[in-house]
C-alpha atoms as a PDB file:
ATOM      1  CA  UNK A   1     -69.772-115.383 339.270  1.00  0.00           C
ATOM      2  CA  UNK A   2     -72.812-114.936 341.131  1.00  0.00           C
ATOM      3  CA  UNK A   3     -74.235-112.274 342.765  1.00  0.00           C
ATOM      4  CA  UNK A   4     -76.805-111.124 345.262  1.00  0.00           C
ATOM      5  CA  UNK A   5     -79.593-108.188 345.922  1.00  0.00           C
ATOM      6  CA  UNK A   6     -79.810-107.971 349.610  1.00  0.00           C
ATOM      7  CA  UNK A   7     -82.208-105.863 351.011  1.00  0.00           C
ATOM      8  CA  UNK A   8     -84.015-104.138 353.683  1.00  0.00           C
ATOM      9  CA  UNK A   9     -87.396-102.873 353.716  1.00  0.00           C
ATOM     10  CA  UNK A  10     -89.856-100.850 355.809  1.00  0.00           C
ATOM     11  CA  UNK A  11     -93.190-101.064 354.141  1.00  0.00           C
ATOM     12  CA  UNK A  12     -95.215 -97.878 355.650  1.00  0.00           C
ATOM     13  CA  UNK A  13     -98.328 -97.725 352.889  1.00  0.00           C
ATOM     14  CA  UNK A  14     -98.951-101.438 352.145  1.00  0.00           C
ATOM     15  CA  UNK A  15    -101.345-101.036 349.269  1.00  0.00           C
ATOM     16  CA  UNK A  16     -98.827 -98.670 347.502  1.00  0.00           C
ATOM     17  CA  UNK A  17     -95.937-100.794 348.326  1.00  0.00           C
ATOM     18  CA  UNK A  18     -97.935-104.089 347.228  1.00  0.00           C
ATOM     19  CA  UNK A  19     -98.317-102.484 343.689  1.00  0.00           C
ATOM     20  CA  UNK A  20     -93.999-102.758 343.305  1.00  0.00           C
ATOM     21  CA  UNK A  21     -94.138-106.308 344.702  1.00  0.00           C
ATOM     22  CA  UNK A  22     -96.686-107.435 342.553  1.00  0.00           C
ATOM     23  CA  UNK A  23     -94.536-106.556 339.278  1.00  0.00           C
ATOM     24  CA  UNK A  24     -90.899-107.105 341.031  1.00  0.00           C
ATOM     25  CA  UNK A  25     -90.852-111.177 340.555  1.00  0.00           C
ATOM     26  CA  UNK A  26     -91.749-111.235 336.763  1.00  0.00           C
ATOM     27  CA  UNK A  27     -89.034-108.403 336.323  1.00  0.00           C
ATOM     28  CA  UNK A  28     -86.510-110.323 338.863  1.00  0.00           C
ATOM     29  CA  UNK A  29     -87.255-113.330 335.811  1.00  0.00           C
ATOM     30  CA  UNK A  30     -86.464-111.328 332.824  1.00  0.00           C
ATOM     31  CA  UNK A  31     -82.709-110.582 334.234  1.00  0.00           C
ATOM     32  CA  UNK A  32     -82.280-114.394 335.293  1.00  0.00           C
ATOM     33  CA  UNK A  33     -83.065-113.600 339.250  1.00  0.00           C
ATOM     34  CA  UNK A  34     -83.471-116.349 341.377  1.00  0.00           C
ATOM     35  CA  UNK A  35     -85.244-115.611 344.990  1.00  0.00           C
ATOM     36  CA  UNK A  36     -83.899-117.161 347.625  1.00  0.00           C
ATOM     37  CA  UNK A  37     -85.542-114.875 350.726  1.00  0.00           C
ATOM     38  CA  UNK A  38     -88.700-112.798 350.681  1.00  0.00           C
ATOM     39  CA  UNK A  39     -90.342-111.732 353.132  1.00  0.00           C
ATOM     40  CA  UNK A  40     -90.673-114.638 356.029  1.00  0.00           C
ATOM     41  CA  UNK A  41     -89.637-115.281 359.771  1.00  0.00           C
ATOM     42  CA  UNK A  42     -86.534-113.089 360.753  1.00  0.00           C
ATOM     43  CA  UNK A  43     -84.275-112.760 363.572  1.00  0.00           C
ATOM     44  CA  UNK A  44     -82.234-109.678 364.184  1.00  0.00           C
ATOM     45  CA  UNK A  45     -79.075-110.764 365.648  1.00  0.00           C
ATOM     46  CA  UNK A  46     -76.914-107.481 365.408  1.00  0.00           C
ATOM     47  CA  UNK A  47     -78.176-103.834 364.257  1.00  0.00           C
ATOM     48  CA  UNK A  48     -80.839-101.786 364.145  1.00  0.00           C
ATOM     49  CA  UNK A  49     -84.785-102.963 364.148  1.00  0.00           C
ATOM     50  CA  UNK A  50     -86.005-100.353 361.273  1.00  0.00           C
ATOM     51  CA  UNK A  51     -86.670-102.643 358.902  1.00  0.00           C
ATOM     52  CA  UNK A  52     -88.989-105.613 359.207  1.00  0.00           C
ATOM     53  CA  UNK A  53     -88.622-107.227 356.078  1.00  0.00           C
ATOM     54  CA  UNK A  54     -85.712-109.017 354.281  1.00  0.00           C
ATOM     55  CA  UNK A  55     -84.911-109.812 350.863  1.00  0.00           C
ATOM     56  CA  UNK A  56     -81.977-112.059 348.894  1.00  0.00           C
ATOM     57  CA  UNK A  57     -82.082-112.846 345.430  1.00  0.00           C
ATOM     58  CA  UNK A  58     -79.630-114.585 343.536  1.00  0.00           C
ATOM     59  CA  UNK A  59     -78.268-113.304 339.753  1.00  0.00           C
ATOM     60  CA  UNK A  60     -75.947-114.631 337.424  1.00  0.00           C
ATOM     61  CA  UNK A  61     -73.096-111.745 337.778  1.00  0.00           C
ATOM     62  CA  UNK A  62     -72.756-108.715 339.167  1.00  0.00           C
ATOM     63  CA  UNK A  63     -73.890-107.832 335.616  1.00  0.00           C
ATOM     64  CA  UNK A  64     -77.380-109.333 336.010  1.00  0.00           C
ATOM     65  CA  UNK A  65     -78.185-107.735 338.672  1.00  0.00           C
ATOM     66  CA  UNK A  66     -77.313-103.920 337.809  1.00  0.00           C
ATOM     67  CA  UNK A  67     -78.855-104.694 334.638  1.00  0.00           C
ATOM     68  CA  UNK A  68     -82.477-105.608 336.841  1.00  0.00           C
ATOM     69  CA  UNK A  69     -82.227-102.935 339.140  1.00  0.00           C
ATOM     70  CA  UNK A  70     -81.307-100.116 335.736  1.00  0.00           C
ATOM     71  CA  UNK A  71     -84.433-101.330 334.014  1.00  0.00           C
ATOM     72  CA  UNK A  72     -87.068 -99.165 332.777  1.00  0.00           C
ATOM     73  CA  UNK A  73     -89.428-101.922 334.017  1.00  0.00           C
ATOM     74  CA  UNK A  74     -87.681-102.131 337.605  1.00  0.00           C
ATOM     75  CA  UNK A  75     -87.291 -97.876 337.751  1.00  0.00           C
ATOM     76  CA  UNK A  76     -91.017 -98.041 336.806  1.00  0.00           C
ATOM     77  CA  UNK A  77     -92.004-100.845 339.421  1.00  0.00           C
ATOM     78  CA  UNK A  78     -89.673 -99.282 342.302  1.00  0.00           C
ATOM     79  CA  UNK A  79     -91.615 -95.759 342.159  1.00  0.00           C
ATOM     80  CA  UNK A  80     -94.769 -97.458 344.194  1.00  0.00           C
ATOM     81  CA  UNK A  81     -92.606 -97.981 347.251  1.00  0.00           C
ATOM     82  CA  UNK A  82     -90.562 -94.935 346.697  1.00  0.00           C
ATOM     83  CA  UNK A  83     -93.433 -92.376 346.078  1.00  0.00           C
ATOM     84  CA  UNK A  84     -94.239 -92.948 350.336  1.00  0.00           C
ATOM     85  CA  UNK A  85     -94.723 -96.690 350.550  1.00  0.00           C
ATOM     86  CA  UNK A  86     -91.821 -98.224 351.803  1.00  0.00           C
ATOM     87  CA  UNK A  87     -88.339 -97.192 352.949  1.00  0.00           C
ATOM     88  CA  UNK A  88     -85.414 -99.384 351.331  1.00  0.00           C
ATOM     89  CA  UNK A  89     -81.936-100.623 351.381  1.00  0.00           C
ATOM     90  CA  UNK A  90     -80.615-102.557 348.595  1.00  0.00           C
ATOM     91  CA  UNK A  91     -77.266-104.017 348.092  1.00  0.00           C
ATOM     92  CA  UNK A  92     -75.527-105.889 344.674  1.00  0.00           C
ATOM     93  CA  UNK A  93     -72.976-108.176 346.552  1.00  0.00           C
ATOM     94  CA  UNK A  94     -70.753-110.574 344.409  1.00  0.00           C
ATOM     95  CA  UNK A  95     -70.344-114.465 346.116  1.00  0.00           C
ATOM     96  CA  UNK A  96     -67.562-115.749 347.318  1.00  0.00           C
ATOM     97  CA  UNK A  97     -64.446-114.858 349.657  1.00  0.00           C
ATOM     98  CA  UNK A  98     -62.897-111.364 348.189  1.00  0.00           C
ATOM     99  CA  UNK A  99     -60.283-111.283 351.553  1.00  0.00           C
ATOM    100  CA  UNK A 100     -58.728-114.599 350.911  1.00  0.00           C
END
């Protein structure tokens, strides 16, 4: 089944942060990631206005995407943005209904 990274970002150094989203779509690749949002026009409809950019890629499974997100090459990516560059929420969400 598939599943979803959703996240949330606050980019505060953009040089640093541009040096993880340089690598991120060539790692995204490896695991079978699919983007489907990055970066763009956004409206907030409900929530807090912290974050200014918005991100949805698709994986395989649930699998997939823990897989991505565990990789040396990811962990090694993600320390740009998390040495000061960027502030981020990230979510694995499977698809589909789980309340029917």
């Amino acid at each position: 089944m598939k599943a979803y990274w959703v996240a949330r970002s606050k980019i505060i150094d953009q040089q640093k942060y541009k040096k993880y989203t340089d690598q991120v779509p060539v790692i995204i690749a490896k695991f079978d990631g699919k983007v489907l949002a990055r970066g763009g026009n956004f409206k907030i409809l409900e929530g807090s206005d912290k974050y200014h950019r918005f991100i949805v890629i698709e994986f395989p499974s649930l699998k997939h995407g823990e897989d991505c997100w565990k990789s040396e090459d990811y962990q090694k990516a993600s320390f740009h943005r998390r040495n000061g560059a960027g502030e981020v929420e990230l979510i694995l969400v499977e698809s589909g209904d789980a309340t029917e």
